[in-house]
Protein backbone atom coordinates (compact mmCIF):
# COMPACT_ATOMS: atom_id res chain seq x y z
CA UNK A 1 107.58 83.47 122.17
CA UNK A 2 110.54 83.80 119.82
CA UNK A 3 112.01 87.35 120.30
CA UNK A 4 114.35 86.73 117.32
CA UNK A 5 111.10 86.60 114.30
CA UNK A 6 111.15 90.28 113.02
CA UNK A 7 108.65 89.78 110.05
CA UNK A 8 105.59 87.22 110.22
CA UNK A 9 104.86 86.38 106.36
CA UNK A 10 101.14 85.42 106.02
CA UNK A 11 99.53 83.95 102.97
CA UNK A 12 100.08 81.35 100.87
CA UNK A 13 102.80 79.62 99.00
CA UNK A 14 102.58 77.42 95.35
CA UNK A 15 104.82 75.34 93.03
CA UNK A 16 105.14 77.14 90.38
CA UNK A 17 105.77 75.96 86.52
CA UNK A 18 106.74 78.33 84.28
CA UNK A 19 107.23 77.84 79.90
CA UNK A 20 108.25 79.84 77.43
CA UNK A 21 106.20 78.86 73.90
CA UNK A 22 107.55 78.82 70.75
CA UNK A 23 106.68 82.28 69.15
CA UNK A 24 106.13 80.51 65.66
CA UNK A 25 103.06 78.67 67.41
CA UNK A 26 101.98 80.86 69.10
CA UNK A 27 99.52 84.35 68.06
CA UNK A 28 99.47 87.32 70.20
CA UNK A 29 97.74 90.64 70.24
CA UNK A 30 98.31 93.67 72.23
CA UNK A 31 96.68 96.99 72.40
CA UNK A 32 95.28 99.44 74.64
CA UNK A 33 91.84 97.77 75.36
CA UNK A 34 91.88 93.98 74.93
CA UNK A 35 95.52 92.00 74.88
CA UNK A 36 95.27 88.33 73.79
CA UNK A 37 97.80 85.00 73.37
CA UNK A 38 96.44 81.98 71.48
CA UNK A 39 97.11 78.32 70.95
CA UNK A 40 96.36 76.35 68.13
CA UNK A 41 92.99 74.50 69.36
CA UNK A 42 94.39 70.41 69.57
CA UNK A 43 98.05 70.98 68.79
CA UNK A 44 101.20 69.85 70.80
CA UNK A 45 102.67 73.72 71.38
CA UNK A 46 106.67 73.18 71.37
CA UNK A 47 108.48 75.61 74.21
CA UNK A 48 111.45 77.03 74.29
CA UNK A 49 112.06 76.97 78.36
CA UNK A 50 110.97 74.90 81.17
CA UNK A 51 111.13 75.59 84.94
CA UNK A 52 109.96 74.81 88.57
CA UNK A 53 110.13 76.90 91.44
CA UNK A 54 108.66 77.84 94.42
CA UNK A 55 106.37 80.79 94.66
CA UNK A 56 103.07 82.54 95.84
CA UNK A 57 103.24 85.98 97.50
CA UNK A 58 104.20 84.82 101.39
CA UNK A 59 106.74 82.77 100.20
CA UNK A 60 108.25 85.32 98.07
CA UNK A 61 108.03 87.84 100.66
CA UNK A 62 109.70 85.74 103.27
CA UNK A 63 112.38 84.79 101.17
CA UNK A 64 112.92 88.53 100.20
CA UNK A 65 112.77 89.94 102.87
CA UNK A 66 115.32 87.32 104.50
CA UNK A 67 117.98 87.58 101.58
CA UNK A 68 118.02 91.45 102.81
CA UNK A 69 119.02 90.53 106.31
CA UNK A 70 115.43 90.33 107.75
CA UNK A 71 114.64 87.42 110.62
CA UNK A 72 111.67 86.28 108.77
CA UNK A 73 109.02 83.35 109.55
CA UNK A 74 105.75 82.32 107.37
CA UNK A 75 102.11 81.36 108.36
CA UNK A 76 101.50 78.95 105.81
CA UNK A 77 98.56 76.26 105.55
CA UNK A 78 99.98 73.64 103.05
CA UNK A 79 98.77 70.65 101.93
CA UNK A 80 100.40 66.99 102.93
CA UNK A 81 102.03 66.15 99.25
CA UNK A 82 105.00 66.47 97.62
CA UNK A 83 104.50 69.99 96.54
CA UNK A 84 104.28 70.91 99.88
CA UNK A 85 107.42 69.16 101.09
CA UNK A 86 109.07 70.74 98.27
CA UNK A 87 107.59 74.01 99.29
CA UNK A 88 108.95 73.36 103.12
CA UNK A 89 112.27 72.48 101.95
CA UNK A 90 113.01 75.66 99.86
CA UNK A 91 112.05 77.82 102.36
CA UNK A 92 114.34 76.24 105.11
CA UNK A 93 117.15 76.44 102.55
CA UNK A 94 116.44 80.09 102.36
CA UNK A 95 116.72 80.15 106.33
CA UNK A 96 113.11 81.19 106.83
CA UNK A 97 111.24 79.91 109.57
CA UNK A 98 109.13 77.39 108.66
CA UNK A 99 107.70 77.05 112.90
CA UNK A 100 104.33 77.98 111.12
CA UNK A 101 103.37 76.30 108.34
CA UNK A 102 100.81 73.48 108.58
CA UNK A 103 100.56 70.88 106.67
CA UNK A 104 97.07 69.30 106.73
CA UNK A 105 96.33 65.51 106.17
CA UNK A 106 94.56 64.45 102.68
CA UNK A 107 94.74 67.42 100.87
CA UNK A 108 96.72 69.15 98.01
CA UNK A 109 98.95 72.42 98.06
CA UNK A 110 98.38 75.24 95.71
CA UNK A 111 100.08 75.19 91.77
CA UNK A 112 100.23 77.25 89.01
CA UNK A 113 101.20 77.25 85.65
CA UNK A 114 102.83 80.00 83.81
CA UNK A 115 102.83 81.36 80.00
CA UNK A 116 105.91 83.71 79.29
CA UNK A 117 105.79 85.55 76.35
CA UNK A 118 107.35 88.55 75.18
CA UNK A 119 108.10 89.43 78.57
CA UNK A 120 104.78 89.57 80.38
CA UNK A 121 103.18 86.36 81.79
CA UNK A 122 99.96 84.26 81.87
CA UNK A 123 99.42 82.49 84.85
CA UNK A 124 96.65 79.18 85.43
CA UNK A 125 96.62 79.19 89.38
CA UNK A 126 95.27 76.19 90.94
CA UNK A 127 94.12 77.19 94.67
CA UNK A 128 93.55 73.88 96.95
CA UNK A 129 90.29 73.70 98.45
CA UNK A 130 91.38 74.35 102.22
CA UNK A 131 90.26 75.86 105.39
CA UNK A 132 92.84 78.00 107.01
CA UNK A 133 94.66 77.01 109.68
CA UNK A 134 96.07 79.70 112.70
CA UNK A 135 98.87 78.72 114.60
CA UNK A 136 98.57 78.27 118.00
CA UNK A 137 101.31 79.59 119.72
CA UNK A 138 101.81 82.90 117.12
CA UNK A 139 105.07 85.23 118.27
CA UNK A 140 104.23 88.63 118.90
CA UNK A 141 106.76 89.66 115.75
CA UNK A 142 107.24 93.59 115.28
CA UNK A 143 105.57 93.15 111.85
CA UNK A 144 103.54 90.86 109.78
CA UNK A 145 102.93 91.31 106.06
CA UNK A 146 99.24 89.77 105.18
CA UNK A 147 98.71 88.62 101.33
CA UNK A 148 96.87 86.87 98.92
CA UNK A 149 94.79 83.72 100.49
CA UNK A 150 92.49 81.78 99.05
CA UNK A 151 88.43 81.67 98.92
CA UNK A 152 88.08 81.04 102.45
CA UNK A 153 90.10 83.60 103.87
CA UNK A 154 88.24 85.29 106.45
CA UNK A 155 87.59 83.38 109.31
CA UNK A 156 91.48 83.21 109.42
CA UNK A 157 91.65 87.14 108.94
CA UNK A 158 89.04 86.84 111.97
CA UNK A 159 91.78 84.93 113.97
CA UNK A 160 94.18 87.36 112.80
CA UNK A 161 92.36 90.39 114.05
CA UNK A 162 91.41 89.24 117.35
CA UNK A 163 95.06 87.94 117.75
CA UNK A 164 96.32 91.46 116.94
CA UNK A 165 93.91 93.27 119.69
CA UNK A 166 96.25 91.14 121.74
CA UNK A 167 99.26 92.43 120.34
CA UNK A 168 99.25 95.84 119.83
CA UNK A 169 102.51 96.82 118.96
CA UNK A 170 102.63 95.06 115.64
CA UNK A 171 102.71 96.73 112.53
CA UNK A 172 100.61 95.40 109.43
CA UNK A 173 101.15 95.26 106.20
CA UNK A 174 98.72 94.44 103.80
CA UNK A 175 98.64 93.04 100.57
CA UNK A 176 95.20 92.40 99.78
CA UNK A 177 94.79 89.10 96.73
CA UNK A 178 92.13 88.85 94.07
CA UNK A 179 90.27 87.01 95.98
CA UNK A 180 90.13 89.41 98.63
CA UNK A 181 89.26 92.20 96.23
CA UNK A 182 86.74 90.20 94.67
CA UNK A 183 85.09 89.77 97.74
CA UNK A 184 84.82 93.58 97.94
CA UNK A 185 85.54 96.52 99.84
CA UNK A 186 83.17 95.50 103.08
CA UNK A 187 84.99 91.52 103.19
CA UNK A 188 88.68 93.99 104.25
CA UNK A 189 87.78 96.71 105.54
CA UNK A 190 88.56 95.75 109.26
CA UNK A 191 91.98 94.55 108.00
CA UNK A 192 92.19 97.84 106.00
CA UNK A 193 91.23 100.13 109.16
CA UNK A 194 94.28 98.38 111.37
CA UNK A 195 96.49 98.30 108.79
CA UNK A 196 99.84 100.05 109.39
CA UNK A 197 100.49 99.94 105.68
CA UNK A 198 98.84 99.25 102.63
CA UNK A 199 100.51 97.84 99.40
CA UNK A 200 98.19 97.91 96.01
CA UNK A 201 98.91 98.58 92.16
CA UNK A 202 96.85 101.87 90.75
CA UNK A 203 94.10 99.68 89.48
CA UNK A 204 93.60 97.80 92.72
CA UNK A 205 93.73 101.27 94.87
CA UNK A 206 91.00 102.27 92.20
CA UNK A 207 88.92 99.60 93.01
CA UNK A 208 89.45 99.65 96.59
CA UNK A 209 88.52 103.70 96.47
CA UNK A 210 85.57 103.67 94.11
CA UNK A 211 88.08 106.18 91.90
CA UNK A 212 88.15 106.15 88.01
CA UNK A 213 90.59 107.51 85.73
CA UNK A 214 92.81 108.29 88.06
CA UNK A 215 96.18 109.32 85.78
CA UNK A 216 97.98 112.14 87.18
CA UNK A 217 95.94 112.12 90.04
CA UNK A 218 97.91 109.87 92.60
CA UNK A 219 97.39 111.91 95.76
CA UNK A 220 93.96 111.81 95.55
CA UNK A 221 94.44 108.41 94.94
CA UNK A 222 96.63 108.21 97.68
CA UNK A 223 94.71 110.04 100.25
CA UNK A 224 91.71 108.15 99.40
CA UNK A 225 93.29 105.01 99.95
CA UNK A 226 94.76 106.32 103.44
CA UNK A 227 91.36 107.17 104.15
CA UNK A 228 90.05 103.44 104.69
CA UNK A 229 92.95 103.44 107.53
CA UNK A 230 96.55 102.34 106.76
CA UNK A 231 98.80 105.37 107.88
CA UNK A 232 101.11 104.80 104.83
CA UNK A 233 100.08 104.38 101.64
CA UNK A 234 101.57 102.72 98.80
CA UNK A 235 100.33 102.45 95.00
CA UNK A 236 102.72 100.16 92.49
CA UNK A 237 102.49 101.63 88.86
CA UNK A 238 104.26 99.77 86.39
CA UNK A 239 106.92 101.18 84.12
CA UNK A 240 105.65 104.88 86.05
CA UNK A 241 106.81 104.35 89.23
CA UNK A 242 105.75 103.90 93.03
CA UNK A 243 104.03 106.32 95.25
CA UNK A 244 103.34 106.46 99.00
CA UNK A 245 101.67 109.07 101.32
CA UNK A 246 102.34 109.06 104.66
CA UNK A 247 99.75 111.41 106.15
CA UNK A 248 101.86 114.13 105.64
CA UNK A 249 104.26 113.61 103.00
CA UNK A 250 103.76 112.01 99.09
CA UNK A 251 106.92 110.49 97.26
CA UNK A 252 107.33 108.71 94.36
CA UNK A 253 110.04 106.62 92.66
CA UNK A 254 110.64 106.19 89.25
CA UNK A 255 111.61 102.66 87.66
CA UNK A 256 115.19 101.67 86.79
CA UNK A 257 115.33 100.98 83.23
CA UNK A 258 116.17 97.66 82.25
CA UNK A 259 114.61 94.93 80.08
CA UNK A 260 112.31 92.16 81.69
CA UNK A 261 113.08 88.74 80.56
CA UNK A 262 109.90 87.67 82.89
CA UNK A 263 107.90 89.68 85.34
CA UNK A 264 106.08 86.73 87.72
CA UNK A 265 107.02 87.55 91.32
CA UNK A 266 107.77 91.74 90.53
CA UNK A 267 104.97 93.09 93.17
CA UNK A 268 106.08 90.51 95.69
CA UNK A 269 110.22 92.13 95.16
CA UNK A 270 109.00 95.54 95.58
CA UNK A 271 107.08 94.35 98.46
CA UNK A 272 109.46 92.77 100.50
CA UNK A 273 112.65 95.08 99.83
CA UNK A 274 110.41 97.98 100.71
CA UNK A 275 109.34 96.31 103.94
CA UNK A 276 113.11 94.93 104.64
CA UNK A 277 114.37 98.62 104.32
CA UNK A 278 111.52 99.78 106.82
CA UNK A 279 112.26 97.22 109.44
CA UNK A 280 115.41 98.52 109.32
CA UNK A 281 114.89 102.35 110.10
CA UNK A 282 115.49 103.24 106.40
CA UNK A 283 113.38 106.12 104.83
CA UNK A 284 110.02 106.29 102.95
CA UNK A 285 112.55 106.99 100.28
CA UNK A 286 115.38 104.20 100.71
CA UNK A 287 112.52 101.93 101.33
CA UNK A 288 110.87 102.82 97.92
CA UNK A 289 114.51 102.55 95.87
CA UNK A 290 115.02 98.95 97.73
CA UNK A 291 111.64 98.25 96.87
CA UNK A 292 112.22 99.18 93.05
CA UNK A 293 115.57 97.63 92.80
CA UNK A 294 114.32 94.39 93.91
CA UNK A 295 111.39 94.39 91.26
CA UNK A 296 113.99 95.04 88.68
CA UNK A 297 116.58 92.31 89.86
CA UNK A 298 113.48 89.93 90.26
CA UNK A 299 111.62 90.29 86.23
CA UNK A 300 115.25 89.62 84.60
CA UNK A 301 114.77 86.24 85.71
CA UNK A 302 112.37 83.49 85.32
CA UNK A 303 110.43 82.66 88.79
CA UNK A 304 109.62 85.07 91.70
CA UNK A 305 112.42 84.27 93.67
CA UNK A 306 115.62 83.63 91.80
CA UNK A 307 116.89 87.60 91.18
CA UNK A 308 115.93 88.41 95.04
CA UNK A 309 118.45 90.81 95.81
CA UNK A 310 120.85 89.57 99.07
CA UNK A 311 121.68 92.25 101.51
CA UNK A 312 125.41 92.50 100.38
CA UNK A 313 124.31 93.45 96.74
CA UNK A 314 121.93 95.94 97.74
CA UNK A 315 124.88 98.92 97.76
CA UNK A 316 125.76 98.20 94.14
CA UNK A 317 122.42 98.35 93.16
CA UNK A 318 121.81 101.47 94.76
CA UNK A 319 124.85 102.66 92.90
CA UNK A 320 123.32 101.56 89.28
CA UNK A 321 120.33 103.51 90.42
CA UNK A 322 122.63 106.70 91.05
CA UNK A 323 124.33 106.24 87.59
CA UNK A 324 120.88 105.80 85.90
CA UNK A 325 119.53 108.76 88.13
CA UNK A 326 117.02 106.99 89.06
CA UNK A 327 114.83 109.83 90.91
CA UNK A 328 113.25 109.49 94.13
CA UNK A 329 111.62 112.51 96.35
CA UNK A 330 108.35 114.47 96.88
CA UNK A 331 105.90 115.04 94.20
């Protein structure tokens, strides 16, 4: 048992390749109900920009969380390729703990392509066909943060659960995927019910709750989502903020205004500076300011990973926060 892990990241990881089209070849619609980007059908589409880096939601979260001063390890089941070598090797250089990740024989890691344009991206995501592998010899870590897995997720979540029975001093934290919300309410709720925290944007908590139309309504929204078991609460909002309920308490933080260049990897930032701040005995409010300032470092980059905040910045971003009064308290 390594005493020294403070976070467990859990999920997966990609290789990530992100371009930025030409805007003359490129047609784009945006309103209220149906938002669109087009391609000529059979053209060669000239971009602007070209990039690789790692990503995926553990990987971002373990890296986050360990620029911020966190001791943080992943549970990763990669694929024995080049993409997951080159996944390995970032992470190390990060100085995350890499004990965990598996590599399995004769089979490919995950990929994804990404569209930026006009600050927003489109992403094709490429999930390996794999069966989830749980470590062995798993350190009972203070905290684990649980994300986005693929198709066959649950028989790992099984693992997970029964492991945690074991362990019951560790806090969860869990981002559910797409894939877990596709599966529905019934696939999560055990994870749900023995969750220490929850982390959704409004329209997953909406789907998660059953609730509709749920604008200026956030602690129902809230307490519904509290309901299914996590004892804090936390909804992402866009350009409107973050929210969290407690059980007792409901705060919210508004956004710090600044222009995103591209936004892949800004629900992972908020994630792991919110989580880094708890681990270390900050508030439900610090922890919702780290959480925001690290989403707003992260989308004036391209990748997931490259505007992570390190621990030493944090102060003078708390500072531009201040001079942009940035408010965070009760609602």
């Amino acid at each position: 048992m390594d005493n020294q892990i403070e976070l467990l990241s859990i999920g997966d990881s990609s290789l990530d390749v992100f371009m930025t089209p030409n805007e003359l070849e490129t047609f784009c619609q945006v309103n209220t109900k149906e938002s669109l980007i087009a391609f000529s059908y059979g053209d060669k589409i000239p971009v602007n920009n070209f990039e690789i880096s790692v990503g995926g939601n553990a990987a971002n979260n373990a890296v986050g969380t360990k620029r911020l001063g966190v001791k943080s390890a992943t549970v990763l089941t990669l694929g024995d390729d080049d993409v997951g070598n080159k996944i390995i090797g970032k992470l190390k250089n990060e100085g995350v703990d890499t004990t965990y990740v598996i590599q399995q024989p004769a089979t490919n890691s995950n990929y994804s392509t990404v569209i930026n344009f006009a600050g927003e991206r489109t992403i094709f995501t490429y999930k390996a066909p794999r069966s989830y592998e749980f470590p062995v010899q798993l350190p009972s870590a203070p905290w684990i943060y649980l994300t986005s897995m693929g198709d066959s997720f649950r028989p790992f979540y099984n693992h997970l659960l029964d492991w945690m029975k074991k362990n019951g001093e560790v806090k969860l934290a869990f981002n559910p995927g797409s894939r877990q919300l596709r599966a529905g309410l019934d696939s999560i709720k055990d994870v749900l019910s023995c969750s220490y925290m929850v982390y959704v944007n409004r329209k997953e908590a909406e789907t998660l709750t059953g609730m509709k139309e749920t604008k200026n309504k956030e602690k129902e929204l809230l307490q519904a989502l509290s309901a299914l078991g996590p004892k804090i609460s936390i909804i992402t909002d866009g350009s409107n903020g973050s929210f969290v309920y407690d059980g007792t308490k409901f705060v919210k933080a508004e956004v710090l205004p600044v222009d995103a260049y591209e936004r892949t990897g800004a629900g992972d930032a908020f994630g792991s500076g919110c989580i880094a701040a708890l681990i270390k005995g900050k508030s439900l409010e610090e922890a919702l300011l780290w959480g925001t300032l690290n989403s707003a470092s992260v989308i004036g980059y391209i990748g997931s990973q490259r505007g992570l905040i390190k621990e030493s910045e944090m102060p003078t971003w708390i500072e531009r926060a201040r001079s942009s009064e940035v408010k965070v308290g009760e609602f």
